[in-house]
PDB file of N, CA and C in Angstrom:
ATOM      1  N   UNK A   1       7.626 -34.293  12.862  1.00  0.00           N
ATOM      2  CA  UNK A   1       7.004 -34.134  11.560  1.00  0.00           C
ATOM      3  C   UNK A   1       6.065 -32.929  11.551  1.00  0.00           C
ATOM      4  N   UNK A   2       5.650 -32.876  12.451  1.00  0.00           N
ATOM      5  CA  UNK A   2       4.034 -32.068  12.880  1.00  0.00           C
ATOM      6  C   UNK A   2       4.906 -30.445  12.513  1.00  0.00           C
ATOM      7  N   UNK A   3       6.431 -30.200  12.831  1.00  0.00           N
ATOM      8  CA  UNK A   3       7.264 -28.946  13.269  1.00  0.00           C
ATOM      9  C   UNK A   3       7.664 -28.273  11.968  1.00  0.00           C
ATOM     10  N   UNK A   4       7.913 -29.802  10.703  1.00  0.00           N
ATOM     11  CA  UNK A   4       7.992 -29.240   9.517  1.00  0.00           C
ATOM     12  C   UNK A   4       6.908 -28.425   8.655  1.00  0.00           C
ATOM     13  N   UNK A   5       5.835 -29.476   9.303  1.00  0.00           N
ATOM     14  CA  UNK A   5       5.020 -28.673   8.390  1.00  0.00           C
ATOM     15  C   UNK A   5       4.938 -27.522   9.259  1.00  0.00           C
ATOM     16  N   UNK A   6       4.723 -27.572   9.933  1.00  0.00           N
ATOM     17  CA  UNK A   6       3.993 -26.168  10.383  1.00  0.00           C
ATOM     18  C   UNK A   6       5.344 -24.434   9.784  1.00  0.00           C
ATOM     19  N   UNK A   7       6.204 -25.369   9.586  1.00  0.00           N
ATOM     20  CA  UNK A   7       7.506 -24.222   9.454  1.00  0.00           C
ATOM     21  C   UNK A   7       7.071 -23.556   8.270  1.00  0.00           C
ATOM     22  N   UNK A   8       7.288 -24.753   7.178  1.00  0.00           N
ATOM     23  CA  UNK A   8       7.254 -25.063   5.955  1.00  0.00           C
ATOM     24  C   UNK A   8       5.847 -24.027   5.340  1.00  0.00           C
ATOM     25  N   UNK A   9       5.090 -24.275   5.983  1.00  0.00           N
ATOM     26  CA  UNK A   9       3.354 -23.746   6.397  1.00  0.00           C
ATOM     27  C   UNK A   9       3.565 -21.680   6.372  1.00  0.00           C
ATOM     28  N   UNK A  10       4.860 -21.358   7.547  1.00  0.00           N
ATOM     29  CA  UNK A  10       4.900 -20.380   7.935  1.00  0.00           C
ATOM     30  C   UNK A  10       5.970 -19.724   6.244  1.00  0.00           C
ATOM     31  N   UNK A  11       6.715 -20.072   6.637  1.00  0.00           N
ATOM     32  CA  UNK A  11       7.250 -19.637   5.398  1.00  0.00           C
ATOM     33  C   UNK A  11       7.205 -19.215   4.130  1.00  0.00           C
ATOM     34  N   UNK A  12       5.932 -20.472   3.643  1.00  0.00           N
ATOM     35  CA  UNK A  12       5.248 -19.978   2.605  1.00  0.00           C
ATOM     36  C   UNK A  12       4.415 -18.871   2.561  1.00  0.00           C
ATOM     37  N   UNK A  13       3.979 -18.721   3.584  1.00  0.00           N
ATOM     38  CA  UNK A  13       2.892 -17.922   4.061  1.00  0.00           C
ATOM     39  C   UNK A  13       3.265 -16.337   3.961  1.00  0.00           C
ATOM     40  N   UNK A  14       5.348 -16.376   4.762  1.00  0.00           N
ATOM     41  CA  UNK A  14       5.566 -14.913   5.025  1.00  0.00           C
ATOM     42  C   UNK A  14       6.110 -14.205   3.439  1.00  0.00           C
ATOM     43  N   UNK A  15       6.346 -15.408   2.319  1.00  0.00           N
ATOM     44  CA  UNK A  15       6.692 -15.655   1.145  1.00  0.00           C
ATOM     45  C   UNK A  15       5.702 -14.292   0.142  1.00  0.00           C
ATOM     46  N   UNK A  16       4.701 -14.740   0.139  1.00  0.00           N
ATOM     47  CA  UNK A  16       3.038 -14.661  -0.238  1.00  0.00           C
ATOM     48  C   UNK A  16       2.862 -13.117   0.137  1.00  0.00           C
ATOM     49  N   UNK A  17       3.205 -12.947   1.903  1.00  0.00           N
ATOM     50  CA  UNK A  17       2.732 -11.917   2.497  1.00  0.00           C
ATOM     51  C   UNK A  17       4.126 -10.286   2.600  1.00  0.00           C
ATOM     52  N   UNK A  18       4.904 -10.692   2.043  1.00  0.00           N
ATOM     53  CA  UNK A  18       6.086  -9.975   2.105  1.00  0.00           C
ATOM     54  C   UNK A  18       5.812  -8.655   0.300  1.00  0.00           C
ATOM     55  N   UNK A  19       5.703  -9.421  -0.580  1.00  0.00           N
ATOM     56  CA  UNK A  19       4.985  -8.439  -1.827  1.00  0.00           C
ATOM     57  C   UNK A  19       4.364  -7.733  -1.576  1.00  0.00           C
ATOM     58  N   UNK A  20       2.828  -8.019  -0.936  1.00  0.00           N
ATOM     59  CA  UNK A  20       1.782  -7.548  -0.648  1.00  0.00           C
ATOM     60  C   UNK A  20       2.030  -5.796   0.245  1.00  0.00           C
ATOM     61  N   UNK A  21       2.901  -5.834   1.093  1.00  0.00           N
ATOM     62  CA  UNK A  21       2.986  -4.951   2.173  1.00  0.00           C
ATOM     63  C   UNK A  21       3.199  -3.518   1.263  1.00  0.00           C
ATOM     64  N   UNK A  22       4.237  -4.069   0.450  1.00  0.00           N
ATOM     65  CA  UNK A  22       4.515  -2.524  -0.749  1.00  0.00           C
ATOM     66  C   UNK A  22       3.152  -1.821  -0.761  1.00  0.00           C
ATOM     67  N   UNK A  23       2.107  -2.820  -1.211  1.00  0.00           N
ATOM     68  CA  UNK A  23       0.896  -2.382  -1.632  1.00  0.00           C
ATOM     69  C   UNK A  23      -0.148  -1.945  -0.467  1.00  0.00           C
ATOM     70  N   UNK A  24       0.668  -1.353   0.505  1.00  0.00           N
ATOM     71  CA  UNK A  24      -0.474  -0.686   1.596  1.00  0.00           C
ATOM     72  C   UNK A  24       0.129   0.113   2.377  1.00  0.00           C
ATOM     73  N   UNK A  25      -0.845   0.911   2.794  1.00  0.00           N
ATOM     74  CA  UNK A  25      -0.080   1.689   3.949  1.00  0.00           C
ATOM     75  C   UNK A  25      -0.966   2.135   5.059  1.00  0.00           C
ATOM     76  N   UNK A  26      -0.523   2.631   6.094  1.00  0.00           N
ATOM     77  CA  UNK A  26      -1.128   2.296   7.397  1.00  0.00           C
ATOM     78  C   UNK A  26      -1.729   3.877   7.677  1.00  0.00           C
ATOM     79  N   UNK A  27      -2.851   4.481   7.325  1.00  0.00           N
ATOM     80  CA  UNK A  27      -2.957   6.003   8.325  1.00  0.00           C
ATOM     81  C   UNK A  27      -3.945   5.943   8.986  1.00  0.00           C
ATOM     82  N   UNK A  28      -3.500   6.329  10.181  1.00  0.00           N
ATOM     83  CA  UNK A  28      -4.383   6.155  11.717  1.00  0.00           C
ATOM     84  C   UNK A  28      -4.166   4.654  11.428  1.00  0.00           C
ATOM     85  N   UNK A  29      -5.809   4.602  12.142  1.00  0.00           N
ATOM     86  CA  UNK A  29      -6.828   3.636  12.184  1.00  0.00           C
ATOM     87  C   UNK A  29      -6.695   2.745  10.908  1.00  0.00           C
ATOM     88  N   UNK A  30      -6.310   3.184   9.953  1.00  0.00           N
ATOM     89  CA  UNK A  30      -7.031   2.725   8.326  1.00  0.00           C
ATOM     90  C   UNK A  30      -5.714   2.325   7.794  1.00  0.00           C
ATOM     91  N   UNK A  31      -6.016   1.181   7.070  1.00  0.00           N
ATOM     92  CA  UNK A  31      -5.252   0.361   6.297  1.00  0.00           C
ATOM     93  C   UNK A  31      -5.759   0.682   4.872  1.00  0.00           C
ATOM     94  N   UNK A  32      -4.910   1.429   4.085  1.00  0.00           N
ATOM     95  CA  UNK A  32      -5.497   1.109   3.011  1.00  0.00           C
ATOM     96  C   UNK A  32      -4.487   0.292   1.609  1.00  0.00           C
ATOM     97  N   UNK A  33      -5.052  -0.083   0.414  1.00  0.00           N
ATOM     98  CA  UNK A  33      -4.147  -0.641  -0.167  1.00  0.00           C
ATOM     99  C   UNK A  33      -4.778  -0.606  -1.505  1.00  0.00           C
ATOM    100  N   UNK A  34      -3.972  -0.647  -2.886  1.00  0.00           N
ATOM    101  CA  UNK A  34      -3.711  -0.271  -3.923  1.00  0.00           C
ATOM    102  C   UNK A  34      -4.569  -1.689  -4.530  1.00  0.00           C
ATOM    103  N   UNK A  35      -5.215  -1.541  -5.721  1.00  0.00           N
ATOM    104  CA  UNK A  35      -5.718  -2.849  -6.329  1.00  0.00           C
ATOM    105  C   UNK A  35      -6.631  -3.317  -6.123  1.00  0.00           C
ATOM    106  N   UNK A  36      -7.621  -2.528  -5.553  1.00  0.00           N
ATOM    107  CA  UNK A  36      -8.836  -3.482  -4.517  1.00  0.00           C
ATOM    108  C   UNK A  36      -9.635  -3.472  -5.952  1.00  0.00           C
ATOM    109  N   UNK A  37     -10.820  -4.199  -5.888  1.00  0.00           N
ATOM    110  CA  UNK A  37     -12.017  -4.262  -6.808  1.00  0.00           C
ATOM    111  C   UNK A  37     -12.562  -2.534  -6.287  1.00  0.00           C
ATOM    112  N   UNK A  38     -13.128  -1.811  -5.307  1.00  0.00           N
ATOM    113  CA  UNK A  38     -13.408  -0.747  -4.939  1.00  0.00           C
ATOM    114  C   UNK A  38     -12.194   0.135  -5.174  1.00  0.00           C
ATOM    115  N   UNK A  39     -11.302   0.719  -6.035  1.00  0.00           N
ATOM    116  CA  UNK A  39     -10.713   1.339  -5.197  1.00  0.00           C
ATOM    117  C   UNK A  39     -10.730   2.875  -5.068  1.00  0.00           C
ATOM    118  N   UNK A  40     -10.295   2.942  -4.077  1.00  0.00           N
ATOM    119  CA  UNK A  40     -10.382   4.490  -3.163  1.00  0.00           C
ATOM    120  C   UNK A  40     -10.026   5.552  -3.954  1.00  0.00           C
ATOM    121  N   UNK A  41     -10.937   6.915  -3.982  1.00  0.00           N
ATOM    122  CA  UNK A  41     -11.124   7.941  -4.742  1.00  0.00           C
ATOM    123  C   UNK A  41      -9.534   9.205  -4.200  1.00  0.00           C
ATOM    124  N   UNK A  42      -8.994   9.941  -4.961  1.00  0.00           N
ATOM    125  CA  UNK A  42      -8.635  10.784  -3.546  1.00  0.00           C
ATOM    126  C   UNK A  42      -8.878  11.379  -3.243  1.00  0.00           C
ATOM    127  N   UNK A  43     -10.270  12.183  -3.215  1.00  0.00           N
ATOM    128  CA  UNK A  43     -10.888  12.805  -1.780  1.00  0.00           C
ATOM    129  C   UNK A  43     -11.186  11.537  -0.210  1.00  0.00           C
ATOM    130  N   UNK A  44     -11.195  10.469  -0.984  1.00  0.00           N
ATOM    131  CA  UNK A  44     -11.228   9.276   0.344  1.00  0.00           C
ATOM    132  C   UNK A  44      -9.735   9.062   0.813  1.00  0.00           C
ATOM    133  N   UNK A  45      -8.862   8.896  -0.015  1.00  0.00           N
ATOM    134  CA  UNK A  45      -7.590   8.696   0.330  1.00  0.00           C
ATOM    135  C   UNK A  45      -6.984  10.695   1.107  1.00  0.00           C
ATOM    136  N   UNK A  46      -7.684  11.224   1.009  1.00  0.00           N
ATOM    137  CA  UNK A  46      -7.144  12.553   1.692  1.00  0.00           C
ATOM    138  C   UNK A  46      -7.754  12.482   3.034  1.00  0.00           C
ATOM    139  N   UNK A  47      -9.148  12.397   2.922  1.00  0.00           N
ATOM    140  CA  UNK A  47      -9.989  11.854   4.216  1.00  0.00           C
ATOM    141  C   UNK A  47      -9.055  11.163   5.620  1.00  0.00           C
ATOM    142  N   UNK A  48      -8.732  10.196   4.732  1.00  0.00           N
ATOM    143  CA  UNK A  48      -7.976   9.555   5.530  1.00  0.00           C
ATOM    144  C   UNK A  48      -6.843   9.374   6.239  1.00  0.00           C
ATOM    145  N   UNK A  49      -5.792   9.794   5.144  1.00  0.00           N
ATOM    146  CA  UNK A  49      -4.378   9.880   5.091  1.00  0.00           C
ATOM    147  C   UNK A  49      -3.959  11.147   5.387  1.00  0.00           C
ATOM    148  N   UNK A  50      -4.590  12.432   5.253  1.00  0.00           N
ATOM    149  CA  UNK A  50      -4.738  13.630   5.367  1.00  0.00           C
ATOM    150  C   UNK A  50      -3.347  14.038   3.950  1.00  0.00           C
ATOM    151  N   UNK A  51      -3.113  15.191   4.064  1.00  0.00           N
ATOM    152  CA  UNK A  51      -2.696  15.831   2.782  1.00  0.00           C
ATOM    153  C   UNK A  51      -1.060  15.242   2.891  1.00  0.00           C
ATOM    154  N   UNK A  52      -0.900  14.563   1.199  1.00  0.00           N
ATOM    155  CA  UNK A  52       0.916  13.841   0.811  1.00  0.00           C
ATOM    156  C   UNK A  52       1.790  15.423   1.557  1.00  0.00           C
ATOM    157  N   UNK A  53       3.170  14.701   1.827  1.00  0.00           N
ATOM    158  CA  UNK A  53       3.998  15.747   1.701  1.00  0.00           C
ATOM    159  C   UNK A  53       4.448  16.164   0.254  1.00  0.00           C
ATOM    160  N   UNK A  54       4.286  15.596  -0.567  1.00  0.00           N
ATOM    161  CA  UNK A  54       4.014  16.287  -1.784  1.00  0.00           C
ATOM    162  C   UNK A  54       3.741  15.860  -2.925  1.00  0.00           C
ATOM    163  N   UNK A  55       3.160  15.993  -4.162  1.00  0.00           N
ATOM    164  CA  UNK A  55       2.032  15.437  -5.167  1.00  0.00           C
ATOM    165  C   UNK A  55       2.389  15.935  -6.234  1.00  0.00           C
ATOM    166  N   UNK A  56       1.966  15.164  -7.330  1.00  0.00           N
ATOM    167  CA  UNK A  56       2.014  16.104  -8.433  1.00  0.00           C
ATOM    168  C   UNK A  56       0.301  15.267  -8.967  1.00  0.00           C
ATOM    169  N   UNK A  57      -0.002  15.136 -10.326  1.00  0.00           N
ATOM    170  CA  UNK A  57      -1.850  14.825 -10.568  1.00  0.00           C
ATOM    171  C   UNK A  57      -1.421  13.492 -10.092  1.00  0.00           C
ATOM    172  N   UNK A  58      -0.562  12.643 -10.361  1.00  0.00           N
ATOM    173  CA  UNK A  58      -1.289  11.046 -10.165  1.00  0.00           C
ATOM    174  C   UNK A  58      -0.045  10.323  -9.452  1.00  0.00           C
ATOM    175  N   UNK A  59       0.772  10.930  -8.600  1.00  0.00           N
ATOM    176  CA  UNK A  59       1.826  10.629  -7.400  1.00  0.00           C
ATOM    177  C   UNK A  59       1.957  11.360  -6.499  1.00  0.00           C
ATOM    178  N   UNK A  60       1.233  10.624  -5.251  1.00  0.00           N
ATOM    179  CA  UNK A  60       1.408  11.575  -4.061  1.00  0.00           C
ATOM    180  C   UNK A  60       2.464  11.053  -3.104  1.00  0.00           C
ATOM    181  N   UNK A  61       3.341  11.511  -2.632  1.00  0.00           N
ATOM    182  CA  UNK A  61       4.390  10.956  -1.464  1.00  0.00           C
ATOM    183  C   UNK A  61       3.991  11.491  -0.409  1.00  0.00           C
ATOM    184  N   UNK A  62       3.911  10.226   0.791  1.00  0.00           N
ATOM    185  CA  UNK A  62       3.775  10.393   1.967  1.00  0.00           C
ATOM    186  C   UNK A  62       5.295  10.051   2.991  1.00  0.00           C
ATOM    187  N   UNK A  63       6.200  11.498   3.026  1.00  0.00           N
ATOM    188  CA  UNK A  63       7.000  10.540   3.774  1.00  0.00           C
ATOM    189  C   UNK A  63       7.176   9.665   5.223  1.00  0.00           C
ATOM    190  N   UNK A  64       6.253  10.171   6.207  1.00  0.00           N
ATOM    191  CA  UNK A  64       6.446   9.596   7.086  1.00  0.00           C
ATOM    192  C   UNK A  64       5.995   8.057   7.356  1.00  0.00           C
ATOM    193  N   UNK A  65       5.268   7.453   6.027  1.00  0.00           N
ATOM    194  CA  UNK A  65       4.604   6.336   5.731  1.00  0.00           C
ATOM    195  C   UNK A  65       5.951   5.579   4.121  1.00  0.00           C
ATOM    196  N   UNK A  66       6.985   6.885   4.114  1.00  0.00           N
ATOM    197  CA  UNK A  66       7.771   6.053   3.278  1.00  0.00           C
ATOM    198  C   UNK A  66       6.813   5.351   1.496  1.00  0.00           C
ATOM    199  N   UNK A  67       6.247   5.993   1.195  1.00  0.00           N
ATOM    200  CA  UNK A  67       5.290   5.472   0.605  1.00  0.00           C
ATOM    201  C   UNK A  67       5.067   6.612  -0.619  1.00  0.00           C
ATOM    202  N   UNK A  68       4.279   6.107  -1.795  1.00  0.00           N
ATOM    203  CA  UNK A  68       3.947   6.786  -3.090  1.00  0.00           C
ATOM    204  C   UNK A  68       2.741   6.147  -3.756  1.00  0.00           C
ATOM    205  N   UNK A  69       1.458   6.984  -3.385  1.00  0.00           N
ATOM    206  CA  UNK A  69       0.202   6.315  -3.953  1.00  0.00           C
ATOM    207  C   UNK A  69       0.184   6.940  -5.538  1.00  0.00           C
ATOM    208  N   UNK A  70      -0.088   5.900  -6.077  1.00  0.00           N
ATOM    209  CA  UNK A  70      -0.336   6.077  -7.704  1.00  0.00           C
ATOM    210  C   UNK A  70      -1.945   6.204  -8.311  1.00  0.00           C
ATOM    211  N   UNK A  71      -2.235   7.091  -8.879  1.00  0.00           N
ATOM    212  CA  UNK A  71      -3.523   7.290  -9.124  1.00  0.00           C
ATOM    213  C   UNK A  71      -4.064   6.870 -10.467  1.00  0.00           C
ATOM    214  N   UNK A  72      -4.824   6.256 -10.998  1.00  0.00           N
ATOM    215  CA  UNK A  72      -5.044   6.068 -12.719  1.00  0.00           C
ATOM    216  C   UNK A  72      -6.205   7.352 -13.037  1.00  0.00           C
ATOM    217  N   UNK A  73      -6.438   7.667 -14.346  1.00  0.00           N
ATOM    218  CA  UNK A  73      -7.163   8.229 -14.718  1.00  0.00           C
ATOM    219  C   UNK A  73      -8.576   8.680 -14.429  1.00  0.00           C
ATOM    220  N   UNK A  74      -9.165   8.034 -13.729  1.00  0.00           N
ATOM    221  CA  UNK A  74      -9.985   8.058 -12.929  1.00  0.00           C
ATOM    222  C   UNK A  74     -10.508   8.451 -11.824  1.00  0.00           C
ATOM    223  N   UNK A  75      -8.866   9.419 -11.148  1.00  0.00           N
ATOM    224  CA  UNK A  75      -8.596   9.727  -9.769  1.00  0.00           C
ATOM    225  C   UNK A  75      -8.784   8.530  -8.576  1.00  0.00           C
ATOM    226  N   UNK A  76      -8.814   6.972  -9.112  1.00  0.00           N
ATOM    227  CA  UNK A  76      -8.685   6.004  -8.125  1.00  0.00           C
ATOM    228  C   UNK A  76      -7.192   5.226  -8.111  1.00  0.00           C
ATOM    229  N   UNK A  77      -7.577   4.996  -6.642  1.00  0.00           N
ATOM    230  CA  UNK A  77      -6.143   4.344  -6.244  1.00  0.00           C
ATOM    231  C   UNK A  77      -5.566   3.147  -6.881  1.00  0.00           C
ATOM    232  N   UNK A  78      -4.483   3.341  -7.328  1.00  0.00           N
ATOM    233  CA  UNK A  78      -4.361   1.997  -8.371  1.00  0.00           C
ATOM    234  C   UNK A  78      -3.352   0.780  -7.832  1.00  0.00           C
ATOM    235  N   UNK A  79      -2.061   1.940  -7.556  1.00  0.00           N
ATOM    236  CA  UNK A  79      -1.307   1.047  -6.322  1.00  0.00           C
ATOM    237  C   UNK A  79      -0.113   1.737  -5.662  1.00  0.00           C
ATOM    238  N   UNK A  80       0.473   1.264  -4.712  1.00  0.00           N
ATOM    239  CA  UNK A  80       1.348   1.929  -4.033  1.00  0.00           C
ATOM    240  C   UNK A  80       2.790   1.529  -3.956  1.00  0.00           C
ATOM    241  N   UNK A  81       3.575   2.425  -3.887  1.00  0.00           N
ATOM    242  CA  UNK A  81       4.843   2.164  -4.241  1.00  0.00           C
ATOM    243  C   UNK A  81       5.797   2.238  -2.699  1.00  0.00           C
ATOM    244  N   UNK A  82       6.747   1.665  -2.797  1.00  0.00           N
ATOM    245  CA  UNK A  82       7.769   1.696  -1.665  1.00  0.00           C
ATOM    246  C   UNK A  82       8.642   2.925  -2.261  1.00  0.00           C
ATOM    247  N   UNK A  83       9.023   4.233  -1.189  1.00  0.00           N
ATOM    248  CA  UNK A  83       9.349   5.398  -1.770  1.00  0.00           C
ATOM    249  C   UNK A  83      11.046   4.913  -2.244  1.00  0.00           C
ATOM    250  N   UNK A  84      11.755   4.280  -1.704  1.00  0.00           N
ATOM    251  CA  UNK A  84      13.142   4.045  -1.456  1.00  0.00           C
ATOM    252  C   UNK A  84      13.225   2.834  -2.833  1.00  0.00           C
ATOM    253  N   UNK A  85      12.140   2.018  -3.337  1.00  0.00           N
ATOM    254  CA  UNK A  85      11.883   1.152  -4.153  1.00  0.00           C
ATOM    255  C   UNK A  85      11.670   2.322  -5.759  1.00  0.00           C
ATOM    256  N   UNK A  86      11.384   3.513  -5.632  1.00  0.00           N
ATOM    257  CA  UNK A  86      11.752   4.056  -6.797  1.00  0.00           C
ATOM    258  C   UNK A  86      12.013   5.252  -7.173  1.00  0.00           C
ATOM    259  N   UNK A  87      13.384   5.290  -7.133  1.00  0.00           N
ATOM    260  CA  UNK A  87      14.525   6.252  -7.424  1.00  0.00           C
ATOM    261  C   UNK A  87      15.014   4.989  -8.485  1.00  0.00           C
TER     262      UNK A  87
END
């Protein structure tokens, strides 16, 4: 009994945690991710991530992170896209 739940437990869990991943990406050290209550300026997101392989004002692509940060009006990070997720 103890095996179901715990499965049942995991599953839901990788369910939950599988969406989420679109919405981040890994440079260096730093995790960052799209949606926060704070979110990241891009002089912080350059800081970090160092310069997209290429941008235009409010989509930057990073390819070796496979990834497309979206910027709102504000120049903050709003959220991030899976690069192969939009074509």
């Amino acid at each position: 009994m103890f095996n179901t739940k715990m499965l049942a437990f995991f599953l839901a869990a990788s369910a939950v945690a599988i969406p989420a991943a679109a919405n981040e990406m890994r440079c260096g050290n730093h995790l960052i991710s799209g949606g926060q209550l704070q979110p990241l300026l891009k002089d912080q997101v350059l800081a970090k991530c160092g310069e997209p392989t290429s941008k235009d004002y409010d989509r930057w692509y990073y390819q070796e992170q496979g990834k497309i940060l979206v910027f709102n009006a504000n120049d903050e990070l709003d959220h991030i896209e899976n690069a192969e997720d939009s074509d």
